[in-house]
Protein backbone atom coordinates (compact mmCIF):
# COMPACT_ATOMS: atom_id res chain seq x y z
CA UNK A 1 -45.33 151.51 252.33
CA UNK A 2 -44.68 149.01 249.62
CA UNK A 3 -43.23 152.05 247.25
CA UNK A 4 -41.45 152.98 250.17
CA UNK A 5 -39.75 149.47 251.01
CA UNK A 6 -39.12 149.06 246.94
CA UNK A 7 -37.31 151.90 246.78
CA UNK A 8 -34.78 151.04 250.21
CA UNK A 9 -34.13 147.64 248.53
CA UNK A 10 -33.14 149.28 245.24
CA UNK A 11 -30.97 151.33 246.32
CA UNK A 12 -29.39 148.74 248.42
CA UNK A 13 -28.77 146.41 245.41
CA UNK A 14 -27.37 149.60 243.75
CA UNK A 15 -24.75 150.41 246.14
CA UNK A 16 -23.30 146.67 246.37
CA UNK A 17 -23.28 147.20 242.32
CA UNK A 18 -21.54 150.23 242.63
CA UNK A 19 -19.21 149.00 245.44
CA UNK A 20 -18.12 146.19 243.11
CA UNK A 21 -19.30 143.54 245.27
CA UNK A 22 -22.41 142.81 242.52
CA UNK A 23 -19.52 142.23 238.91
CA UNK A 24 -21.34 142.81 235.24
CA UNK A 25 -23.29 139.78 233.76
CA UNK A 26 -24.16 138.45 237.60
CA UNK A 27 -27.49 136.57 238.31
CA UNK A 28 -29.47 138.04 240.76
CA UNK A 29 -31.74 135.91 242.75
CA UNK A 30 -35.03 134.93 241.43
CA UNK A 31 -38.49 137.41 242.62
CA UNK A 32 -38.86 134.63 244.91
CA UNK A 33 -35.87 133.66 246.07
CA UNK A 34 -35.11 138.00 246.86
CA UNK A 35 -38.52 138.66 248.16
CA UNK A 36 -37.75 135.42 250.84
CA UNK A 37 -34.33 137.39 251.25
CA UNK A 38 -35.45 140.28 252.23
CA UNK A 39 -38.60 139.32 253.78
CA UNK A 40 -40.94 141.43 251.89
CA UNK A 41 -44.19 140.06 249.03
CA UNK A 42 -42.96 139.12 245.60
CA UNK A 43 -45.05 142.55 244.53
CA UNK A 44 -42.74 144.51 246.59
CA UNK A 45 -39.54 142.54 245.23
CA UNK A 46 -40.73 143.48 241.38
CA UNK A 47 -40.90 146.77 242.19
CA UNK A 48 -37.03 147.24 243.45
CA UNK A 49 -35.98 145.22 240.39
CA UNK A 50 -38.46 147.27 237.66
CA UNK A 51 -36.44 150.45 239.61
CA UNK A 52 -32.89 149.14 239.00
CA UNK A 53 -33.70 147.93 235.34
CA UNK A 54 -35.20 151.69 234.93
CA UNK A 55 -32.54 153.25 236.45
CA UNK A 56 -29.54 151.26 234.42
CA UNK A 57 -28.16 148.92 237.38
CA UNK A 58 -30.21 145.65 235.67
CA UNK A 59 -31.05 144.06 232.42
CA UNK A 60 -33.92 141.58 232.29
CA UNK A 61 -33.39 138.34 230.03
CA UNK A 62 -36.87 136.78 229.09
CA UNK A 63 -37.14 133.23 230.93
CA UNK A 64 -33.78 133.59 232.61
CA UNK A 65 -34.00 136.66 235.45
CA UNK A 66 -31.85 139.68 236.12
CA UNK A 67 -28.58 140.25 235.74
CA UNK A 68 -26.02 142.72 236.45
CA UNK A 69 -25.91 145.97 233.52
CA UNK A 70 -22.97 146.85 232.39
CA UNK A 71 -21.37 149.77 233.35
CA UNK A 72 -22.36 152.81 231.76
CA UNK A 73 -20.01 155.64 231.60
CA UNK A 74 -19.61 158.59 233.30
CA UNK A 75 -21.69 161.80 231.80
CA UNK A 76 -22.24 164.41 233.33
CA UNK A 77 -19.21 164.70 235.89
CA UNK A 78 -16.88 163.65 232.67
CA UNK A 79 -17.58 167.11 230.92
CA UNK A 80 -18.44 170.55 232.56
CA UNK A 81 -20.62 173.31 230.78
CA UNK A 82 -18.94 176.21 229.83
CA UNK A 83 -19.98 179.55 231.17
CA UNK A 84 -19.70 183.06 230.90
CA UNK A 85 -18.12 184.44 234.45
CA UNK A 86 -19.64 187.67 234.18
CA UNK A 87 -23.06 189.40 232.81
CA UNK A 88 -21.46 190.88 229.70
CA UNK A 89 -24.37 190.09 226.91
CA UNK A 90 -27.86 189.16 227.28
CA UNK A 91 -26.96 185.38 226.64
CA UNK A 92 -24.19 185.20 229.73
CA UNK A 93 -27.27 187.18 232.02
CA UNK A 94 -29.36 184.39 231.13
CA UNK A 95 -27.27 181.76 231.81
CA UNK A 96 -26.16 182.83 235.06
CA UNK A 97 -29.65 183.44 236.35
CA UNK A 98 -30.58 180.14 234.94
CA UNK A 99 -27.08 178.58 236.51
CA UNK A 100 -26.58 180.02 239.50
CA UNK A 101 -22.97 180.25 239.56
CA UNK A 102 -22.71 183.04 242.29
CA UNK A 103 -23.67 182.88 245.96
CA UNK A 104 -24.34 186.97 245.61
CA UNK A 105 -27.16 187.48 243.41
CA UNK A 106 -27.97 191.74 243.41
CA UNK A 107 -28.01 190.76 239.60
CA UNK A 108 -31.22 187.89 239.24
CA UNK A 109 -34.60 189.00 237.98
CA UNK A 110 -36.80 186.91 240.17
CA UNK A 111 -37.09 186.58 243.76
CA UNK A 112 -35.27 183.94 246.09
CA UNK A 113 -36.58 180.43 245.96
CA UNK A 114 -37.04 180.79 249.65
CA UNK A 115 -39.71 183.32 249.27
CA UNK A 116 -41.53 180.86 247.13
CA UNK A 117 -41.38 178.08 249.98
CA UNK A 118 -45.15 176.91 251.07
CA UNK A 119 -46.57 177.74 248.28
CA UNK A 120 -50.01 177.16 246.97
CA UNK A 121 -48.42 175.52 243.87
CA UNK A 122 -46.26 173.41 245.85
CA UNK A 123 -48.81 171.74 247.87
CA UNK A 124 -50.97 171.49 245.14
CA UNK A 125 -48.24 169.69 242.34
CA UNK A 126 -46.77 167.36 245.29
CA UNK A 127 -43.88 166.89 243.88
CA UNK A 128 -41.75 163.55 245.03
CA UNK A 129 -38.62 164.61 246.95
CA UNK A 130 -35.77 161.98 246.34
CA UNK A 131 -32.96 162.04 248.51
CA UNK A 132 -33.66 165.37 250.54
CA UNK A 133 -33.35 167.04 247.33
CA UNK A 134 -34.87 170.36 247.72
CA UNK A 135 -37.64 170.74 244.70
CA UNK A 136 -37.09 175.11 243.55
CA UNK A 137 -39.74 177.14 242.15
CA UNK A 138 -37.20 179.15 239.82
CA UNK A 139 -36.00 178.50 236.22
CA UNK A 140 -33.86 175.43 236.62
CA UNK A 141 -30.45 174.55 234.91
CA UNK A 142 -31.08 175.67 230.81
CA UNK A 143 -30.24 172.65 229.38
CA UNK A 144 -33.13 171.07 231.64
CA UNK A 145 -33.27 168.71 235.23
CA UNK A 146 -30.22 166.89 235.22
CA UNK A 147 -31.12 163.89 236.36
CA UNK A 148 -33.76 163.27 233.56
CA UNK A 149 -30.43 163.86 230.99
CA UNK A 150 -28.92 161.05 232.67
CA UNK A 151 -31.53 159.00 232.28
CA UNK A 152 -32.40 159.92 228.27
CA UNK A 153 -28.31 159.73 227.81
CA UNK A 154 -28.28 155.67 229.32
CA UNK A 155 -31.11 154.87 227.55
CA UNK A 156 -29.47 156.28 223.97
CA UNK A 157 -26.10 154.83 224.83
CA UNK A 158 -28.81 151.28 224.84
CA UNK A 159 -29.37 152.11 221.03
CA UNK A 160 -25.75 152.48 220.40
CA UNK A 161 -25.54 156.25 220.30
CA UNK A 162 -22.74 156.93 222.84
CA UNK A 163 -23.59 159.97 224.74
CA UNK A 164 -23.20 162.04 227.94
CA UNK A 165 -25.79 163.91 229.49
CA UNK A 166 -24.21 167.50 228.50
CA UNK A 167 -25.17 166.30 224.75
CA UNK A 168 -28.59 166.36 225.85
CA UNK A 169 -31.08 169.41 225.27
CA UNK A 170 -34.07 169.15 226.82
CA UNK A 171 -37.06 170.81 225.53
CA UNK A 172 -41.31 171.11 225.11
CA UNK A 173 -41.56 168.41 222.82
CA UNK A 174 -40.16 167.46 219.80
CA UNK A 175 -41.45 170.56 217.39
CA UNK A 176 -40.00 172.83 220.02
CA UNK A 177 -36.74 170.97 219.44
CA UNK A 178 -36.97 170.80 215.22
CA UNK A 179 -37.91 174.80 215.94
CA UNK A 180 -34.66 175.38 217.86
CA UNK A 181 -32.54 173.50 214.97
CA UNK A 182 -34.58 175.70 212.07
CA UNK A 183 -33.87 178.98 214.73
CA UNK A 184 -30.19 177.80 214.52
CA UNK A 185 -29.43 177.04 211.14
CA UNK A 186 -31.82 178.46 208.80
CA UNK A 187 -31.82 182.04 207.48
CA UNK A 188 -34.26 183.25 204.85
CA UNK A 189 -33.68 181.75 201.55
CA UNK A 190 -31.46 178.55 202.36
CA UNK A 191 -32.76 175.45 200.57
CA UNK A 192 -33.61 172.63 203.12
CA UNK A 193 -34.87 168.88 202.01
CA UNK A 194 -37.40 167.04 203.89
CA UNK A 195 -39.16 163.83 203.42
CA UNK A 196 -42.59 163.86 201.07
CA UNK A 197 -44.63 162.59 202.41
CA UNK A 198 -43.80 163.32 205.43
CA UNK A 199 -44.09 165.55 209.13
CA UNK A 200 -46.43 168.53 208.08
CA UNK A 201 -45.80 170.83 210.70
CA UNK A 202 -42.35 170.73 209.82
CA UNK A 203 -43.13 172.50 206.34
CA UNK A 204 -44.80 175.30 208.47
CA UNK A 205 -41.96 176.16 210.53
CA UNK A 206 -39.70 176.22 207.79
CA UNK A 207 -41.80 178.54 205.52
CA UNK A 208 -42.20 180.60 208.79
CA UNK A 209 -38.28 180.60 208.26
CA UNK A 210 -38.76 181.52 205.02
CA UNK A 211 -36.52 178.58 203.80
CA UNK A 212 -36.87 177.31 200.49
CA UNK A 213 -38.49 173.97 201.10
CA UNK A 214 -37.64 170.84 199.11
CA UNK A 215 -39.28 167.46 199.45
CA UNK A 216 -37.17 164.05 198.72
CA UNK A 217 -39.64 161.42 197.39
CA UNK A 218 -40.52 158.89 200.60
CA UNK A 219 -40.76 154.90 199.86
CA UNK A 220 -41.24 152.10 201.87
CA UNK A 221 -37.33 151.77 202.36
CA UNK A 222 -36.64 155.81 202.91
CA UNK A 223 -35.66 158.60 201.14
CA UNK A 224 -35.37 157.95 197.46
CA UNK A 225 -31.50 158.02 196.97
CA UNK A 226 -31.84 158.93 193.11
CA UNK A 227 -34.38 161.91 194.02
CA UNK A 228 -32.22 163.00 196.68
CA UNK A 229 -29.05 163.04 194.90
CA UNK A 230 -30.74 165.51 192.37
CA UNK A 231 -32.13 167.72 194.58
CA UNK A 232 -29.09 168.27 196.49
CA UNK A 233 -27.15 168.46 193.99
CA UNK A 234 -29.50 171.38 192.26
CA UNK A 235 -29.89 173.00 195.19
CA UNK A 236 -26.90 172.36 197.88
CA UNK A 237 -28.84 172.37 200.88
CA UNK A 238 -27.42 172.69 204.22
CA UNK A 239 -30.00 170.40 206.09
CA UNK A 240 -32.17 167.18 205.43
CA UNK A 241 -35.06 166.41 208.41
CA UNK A 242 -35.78 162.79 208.09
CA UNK A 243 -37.48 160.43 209.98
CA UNK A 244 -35.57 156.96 209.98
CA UNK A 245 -37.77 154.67 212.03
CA UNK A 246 -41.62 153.99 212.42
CA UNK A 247 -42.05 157.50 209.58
CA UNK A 248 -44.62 159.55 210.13
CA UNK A 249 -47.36 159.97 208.17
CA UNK A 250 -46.83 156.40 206.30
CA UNK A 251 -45.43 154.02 209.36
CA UNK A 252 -42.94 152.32 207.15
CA UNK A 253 -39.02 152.14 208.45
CA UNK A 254 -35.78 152.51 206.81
CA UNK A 255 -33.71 149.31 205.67
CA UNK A 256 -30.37 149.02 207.62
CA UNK A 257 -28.69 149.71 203.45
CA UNK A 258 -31.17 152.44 203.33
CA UNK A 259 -29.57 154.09 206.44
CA UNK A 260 -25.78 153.54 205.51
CA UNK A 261 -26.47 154.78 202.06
CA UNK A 262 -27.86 158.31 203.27
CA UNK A 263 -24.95 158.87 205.71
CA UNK A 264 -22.95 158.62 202.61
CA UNK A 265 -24.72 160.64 200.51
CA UNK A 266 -24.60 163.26 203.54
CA UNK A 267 -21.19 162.78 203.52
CA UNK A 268 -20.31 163.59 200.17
CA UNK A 269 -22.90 166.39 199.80
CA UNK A 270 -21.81 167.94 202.91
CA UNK A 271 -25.54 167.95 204.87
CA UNK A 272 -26.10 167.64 208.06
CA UNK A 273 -29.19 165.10 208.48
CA UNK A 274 -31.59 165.97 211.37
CA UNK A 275 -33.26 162.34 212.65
CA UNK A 276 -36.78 162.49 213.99
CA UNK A 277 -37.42 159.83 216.41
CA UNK A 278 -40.31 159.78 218.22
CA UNK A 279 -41.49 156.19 218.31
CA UNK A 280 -37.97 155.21 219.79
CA UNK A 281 -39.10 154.09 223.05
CA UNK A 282 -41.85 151.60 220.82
CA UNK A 283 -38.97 149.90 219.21
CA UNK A 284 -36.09 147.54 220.33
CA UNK A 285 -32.90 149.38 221.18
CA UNK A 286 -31.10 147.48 218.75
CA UNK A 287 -32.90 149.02 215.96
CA UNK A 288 -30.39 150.48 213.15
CA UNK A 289 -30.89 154.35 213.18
CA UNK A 290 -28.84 157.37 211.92
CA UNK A 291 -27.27 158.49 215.33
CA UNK A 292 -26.19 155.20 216.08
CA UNK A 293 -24.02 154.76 212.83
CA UNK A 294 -22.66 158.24 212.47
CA UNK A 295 -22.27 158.77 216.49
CA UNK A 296 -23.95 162.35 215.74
CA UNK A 297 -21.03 163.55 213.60
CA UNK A 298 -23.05 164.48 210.86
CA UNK A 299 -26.01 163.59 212.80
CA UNK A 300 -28.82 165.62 215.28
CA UNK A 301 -30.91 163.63 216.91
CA UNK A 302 -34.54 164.56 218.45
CA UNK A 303 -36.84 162.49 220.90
CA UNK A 304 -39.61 162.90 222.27
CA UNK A 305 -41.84 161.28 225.59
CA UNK A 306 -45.16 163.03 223.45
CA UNK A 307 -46.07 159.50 221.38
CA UNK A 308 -45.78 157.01 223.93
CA UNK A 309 -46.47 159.10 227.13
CA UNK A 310 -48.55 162.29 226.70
CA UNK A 311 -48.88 164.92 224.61
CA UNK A 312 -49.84 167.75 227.55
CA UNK A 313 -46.59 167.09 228.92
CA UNK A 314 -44.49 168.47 225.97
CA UNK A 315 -41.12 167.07 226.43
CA UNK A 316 -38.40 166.16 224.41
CA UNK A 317 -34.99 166.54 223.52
CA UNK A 318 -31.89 167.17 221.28
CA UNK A 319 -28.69 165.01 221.40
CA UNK A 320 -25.81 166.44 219.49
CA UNK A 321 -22.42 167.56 219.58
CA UNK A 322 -21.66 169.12 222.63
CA UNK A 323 -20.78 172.66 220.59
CA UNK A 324 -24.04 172.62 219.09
CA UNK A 325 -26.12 171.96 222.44
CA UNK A 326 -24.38 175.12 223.87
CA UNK A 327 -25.38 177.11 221.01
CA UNK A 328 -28.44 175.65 220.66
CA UNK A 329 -29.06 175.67 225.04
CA UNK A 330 -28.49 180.06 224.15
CA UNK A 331 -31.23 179.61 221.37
CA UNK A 332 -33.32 177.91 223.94
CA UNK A 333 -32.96 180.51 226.37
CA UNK A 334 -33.42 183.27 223.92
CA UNK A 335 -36.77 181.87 222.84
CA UNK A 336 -38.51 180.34 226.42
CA UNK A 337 -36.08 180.90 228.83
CA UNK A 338 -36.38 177.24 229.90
CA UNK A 339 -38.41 174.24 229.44
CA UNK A 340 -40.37 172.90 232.33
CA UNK A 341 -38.43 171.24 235.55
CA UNK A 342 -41.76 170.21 237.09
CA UNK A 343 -42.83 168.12 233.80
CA UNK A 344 -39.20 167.21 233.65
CA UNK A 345 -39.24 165.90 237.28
CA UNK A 346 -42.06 163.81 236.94
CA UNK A 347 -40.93 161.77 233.95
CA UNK A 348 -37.64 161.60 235.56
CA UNK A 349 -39.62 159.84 238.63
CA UNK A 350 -42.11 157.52 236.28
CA UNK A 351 -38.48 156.12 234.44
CA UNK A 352 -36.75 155.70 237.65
CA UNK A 353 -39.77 154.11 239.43
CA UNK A 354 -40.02 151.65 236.60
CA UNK A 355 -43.23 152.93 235.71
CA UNK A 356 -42.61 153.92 232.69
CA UNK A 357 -40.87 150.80 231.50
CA UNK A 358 -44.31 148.49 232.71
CA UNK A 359 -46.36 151.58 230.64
CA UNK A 360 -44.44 151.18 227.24
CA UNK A 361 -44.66 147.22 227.42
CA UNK A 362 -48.13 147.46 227.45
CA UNK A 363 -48.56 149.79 224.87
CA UNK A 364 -46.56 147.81 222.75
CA UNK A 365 -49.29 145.35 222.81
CA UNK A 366 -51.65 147.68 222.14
CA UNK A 367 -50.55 149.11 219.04
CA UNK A 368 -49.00 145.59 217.75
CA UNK A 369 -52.68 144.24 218.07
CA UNK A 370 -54.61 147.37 216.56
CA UNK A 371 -52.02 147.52 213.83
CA UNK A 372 -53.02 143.74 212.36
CA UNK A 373 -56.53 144.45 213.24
CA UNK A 374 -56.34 147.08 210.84
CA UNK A 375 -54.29 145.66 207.96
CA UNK A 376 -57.19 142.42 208.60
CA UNK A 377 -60.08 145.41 208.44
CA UNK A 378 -59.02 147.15 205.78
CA UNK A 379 -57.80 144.53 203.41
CA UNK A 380 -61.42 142.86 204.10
CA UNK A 381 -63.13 146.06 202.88
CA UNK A 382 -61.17 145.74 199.43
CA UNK A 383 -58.56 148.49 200.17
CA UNK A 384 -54.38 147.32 199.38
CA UNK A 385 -50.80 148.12 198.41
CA UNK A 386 -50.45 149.49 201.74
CA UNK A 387 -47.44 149.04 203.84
CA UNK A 388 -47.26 147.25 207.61
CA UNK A 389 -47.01 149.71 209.97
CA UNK A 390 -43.05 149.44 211.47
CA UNK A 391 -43.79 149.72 215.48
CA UNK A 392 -45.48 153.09 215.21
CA UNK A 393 -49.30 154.43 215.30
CA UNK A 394 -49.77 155.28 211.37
CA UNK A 395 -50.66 153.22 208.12
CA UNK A 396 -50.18 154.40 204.34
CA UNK A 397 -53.54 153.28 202.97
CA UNK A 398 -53.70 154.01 199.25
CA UNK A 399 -56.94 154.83 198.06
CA UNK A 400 -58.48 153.22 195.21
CA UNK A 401 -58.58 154.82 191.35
CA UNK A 402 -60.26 157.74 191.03
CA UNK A 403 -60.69 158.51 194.80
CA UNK A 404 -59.32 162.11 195.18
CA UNK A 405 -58.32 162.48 199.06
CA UNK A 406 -58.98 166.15 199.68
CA UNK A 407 -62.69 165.37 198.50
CA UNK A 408 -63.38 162.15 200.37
CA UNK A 409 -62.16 163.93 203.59
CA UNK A 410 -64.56 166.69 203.31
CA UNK A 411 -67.12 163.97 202.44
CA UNK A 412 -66.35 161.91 205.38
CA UNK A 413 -66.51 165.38 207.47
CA UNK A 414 -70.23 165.49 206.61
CA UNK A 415 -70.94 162.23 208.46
CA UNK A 416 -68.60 162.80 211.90
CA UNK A 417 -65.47 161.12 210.29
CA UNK A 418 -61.91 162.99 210.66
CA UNK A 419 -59.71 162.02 207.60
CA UNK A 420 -55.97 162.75 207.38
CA UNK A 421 -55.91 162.91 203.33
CA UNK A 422 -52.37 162.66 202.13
CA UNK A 423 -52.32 166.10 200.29
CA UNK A 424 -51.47 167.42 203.78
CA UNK A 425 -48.48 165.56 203.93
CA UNK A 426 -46.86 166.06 200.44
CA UNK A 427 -45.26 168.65 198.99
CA UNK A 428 -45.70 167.86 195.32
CA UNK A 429 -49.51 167.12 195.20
CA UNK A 430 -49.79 166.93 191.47
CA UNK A 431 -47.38 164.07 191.65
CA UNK A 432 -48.54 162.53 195.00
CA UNK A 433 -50.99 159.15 194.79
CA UNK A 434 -53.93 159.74 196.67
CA UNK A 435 -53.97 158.11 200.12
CA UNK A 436 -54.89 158.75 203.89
CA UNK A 437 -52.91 158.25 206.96
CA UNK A 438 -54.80 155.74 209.21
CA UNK A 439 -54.13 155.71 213.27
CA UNK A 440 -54.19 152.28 213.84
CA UNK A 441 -55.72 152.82 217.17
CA UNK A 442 -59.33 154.27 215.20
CA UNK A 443 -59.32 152.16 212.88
CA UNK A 444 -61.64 149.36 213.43
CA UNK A 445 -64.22 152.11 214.58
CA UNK A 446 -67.43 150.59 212.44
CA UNK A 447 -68.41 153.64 211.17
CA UNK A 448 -65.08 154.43 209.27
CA UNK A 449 -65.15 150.75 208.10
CA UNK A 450 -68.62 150.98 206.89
CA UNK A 451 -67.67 154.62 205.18
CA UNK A 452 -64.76 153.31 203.53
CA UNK A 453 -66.38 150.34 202.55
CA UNK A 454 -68.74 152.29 200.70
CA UNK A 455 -66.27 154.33 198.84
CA UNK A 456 -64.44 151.55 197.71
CA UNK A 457 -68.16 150.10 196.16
CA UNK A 458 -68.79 153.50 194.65
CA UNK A 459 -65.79 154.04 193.18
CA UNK A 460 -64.56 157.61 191.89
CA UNK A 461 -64.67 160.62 194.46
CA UNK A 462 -64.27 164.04 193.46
C-alpha cells in the first residue's frame, strides 16, 4: 500500500512539473513538511521523492532538500527509427517482426502474443504492469524496451554526453556490446590497439576476429601517449578500446589532460576510440570521460548494469551515433535476435522506483571502505608502489623482486587461494612487471593476508 501511495504522489508532483506550475531550480517542501501535506508517513513521502529523483523530475542537494531538475530534452519522439517498409532482405524481415509496423502479420515467425496470454511464465516472472501497459511475450523493439533507453539516455545527458534514446543500443552486457563493435568493424587482419594491461576477454574476441592485436602501455594516468603514437603510427589502426575511468584490471583513472590529449591523438590518427565504462554508475556524473568531451563524434561508448547490479542479468548498452546504432541494432539482430525485455523491464522498474539509486549509494560505501582497508592491509604486510583504487573494485598490487606471478598463483591454488596474476592481463609479458589484480572486496580475507605475508618474508617465487 505504501509502494502503491508513493507511486500516486509521484506522479502527481510530475504532472504539476510538467504542466509548468512546478519552474526549474524550485524547492520542494521538506519530507516532513510533504508527508504532513499529503497526509501520508515520512517513509511513504521518501519513496515518491527517491521515484522523481530516479525518474529525472528532482535533484537532491545534500543538507538543503529537493529541487526542481531541469528539463531534459526530448529523445525518443525528437528522432524516428528508420525502417524498411517491406520484407526485401533478411535484415528488413527481422526488423519488422521485431517492430511490428503492420497490423496484418501472414509474414511473422512466431505466434500472436495473445496466444501466449496466462502463461505459466507469466505468472511465475510477475512482472510489474505500469500504466495498463500490456507486458508481451514476443521479441520486443531491437534496439531494446524503450523506456529503459530513456532512462540510460537522462542519466548520460547527467555526465555531459548529450543523447537521445535512439543513440542507445541495448544489449546482454557489456562484452556482448564490445562483440557487436568487433562484429562491425573488424575483418581479419586489421590492426586494433587496446590497453596493456588491461580487459582480457577483450583480447579473446578480437583474436576470435582474427585482428591483429596491439597493446598501448597502461599507467596510472592512461594510455601512454608516446607508446601510442608509435604504434599507430606503425600500424594505422582503425580502433583503440580503452577504458577511461575506474580501469580494469589496475583501478587507476585517467587525468582530465590525459583524456583531452587522446581525443587529439584520435583525431589526428584518424581512430575511432571505443570507451569502456562500467563503473559509471560508482562515480560522480561530473567525472571527465571520453564521450562527454568528444559528444561521441569520434567516440562509442559502452555501459553496463553487470558491476554495480548483477552479473546474471547481462545488460548493457551502446551509445553512439545514431548511423552506427542502426547498423549496429542489424548486427544485433543478426547475432541474438534481441536482448532480453523481461531483464530490461525490471531494471527499468528498480531505476524508476528509486531503488536502484538507494542500492548504488550503499555500495559506494562499501567499496570506498574495503578499498582503504586494503591499501591499510596490504601496505602492513610489506607490499607497495601500488596505485589507489579510482571508485572501482580492483587494485594494481606490484609484487615484490623476484616474485614471478604465474608461479605464485598456482602456488596460492594449492592452499584454496584464487589469484588474478597480471600475465593474464598483458599482452607483452616479457616486458610486463609482475603484479596481481586484487578485488578490494576479498581482500582482507586472513588467509590471503597471511599467504601474502609469507611470500613477501620468503622472497623469490618461481
Amino acid at each position: 500500500m505504501r509502494i502503491a501511495r508513493a507511486e500516486q504522489i509521484a506522479r502527481n508532483i510530475a504532472q504539476q512539473v510538467e504542466r509548468g506550475h512546478l519552474v526549474p531550480g524550485a524547492r520542494l517542501g521538506s519530507v516532513r513538511q510533504a508527508a504532513s501535506e499529503f497526509g501520508v508517513s515520512k517513509n511513504t513521502m521518501v519513496e515518491a521523492y527517491d521515484r522523481l529523483v530516479a525518474q529525472g523530475y528532482l535533484e537532491p542537494r545534500r543538507g538543503s532538500g529537493f529541487y526542481v531538475a531541469r528539463p531534459r530534452p526530448k529523445t525518443s519522439a525528437a528522432i524516428r527509427p528508420a525502417h524498411v517498409s517491406e520484407a526485401i532482405d533478411l535484415v528488413s524481415l527481422l526488423r519488422e517482426q521485431l517492430n511490428q509496423h503492420y497490423a496484418v502479420r501472414v509474414g511473422d515467425g512466431r505466434p500472436p502474443a495473445a496466444w501466449m496470454e496466462g502463461s505459466e511464465l507469466g505468472r511465475h516472472l510477475r512482472l510489474s504492469i505500469r500504466g495498463g501497459e500490456r507486458i508481451e511475450h514476443g521479441y520486443g523493439a531491437p534496439q531494446g524496451y524503450g523506456p529503459l533507453r530513456e532512462m540510460i539516455a537522462g542519466r548520460l545527458i547527467e555526465r555531459s554526453v548529450h543523447v537521445t534514446a535512439e543513440q542507445i543500443l541495448l544489449t546482454f552486457g557489456a562484452n556482448h556490446a564490445l562483440d557487436l563493435i568487433v562484429r562491425h568493424f573488424i575483418e581479419p587482419g586489421d590492426a586494433v590497439l587496446v590497453d596493456s594491461p588491461g580487459y582480457y576477454p577483450l583480447f579473446g574476441k578480437l583474436r576470435l576476429a582474427r585482428a591483429n592485436v596491439i597493446g598501448v602501455r597502461r599507467t596510472a594516468d592512461g594510455p601512454d601517449p608516446e607508446d601510442l603514437e608509435a604504434k599507430a603510427a606503425q600500424h594505422r589502426p582503425r580502433l583503440f578500446f580503452t577504458q577511461t575511468l575506474a580501469h580494469n584490471p589496475t583501478g587507476t583513472s585517467m587525468t582530465p589532460a590525459g583524456i583531452h590529449r587522446l581525443l587529439q591523438q584520435a583525431e589526428r590518427l584518424g581512430m575511432i576510440l571505443v570507451e569502456d565504462d562500467p563503473f559509471a554508475d560508482l562515480l560522480p556524473p561530473i567525472t571527465p570521460r571520453l564521450a562527454a568531451l568528444d559528444q561521441l563524434e569520434r567516440v562509442i561508448y559502452v555501459g553496463t548494469f553487470s558491476k554495480t547490479l548483477s552479473a546474471s542479468l547481462r545488460t548493457g548498452y551502446i551509445a553512439a551515433a545514431p548511423a552506427l546504432i542502426r547498423s549496429l541494432t542489424d548486427v544485433k539482430m543478426l547475432t541474438v535476435v534481441n536482448s532480453s525485455g523481461y531483464v530490461e523491464r525490471l531494471i527499468h522498474d528498480l531505476m524508476a522506483d528509486g531503488h536502484y539509486r538507494h542500492h548504488l549509494n550503499r555500495l559506494r560505501e562499501r567499496v570506498a571502505r574495503a578499498s582503504a582497508q586494503a591499501m591499510s592491509d596490504l601496505t602492513g604486510i610489506g607490499l607497495q608502489d601500488f596505485s589507489a583504487p579510482a571508485g572501482g573494485y580492483y587494485l594494481w598490487c606490484p609484487l615484490p623482486e623476484g616474485v614471478d606471478d604465474v608461479a605464485l598463483a598456482r602456488r596460492a591454488s594449492e592452499e584454496g587461494i584464487f589469484l588474478a596474476p597480471s600475465s593474464i592481463f598483458s599482452l607483452d609479458r616479457e616486458a610486463h612487471r609482475p603484479a596481481l589484480r586484487i578485488n578490494v572486496a576479498y581482500a582482507e580475507d586472513p588467509a590471503f593476508l597471511d599467504f601474502m605475508r609469507q611470500t613477501c618474508a620468503e622472497g623469490a617465487v618461481a
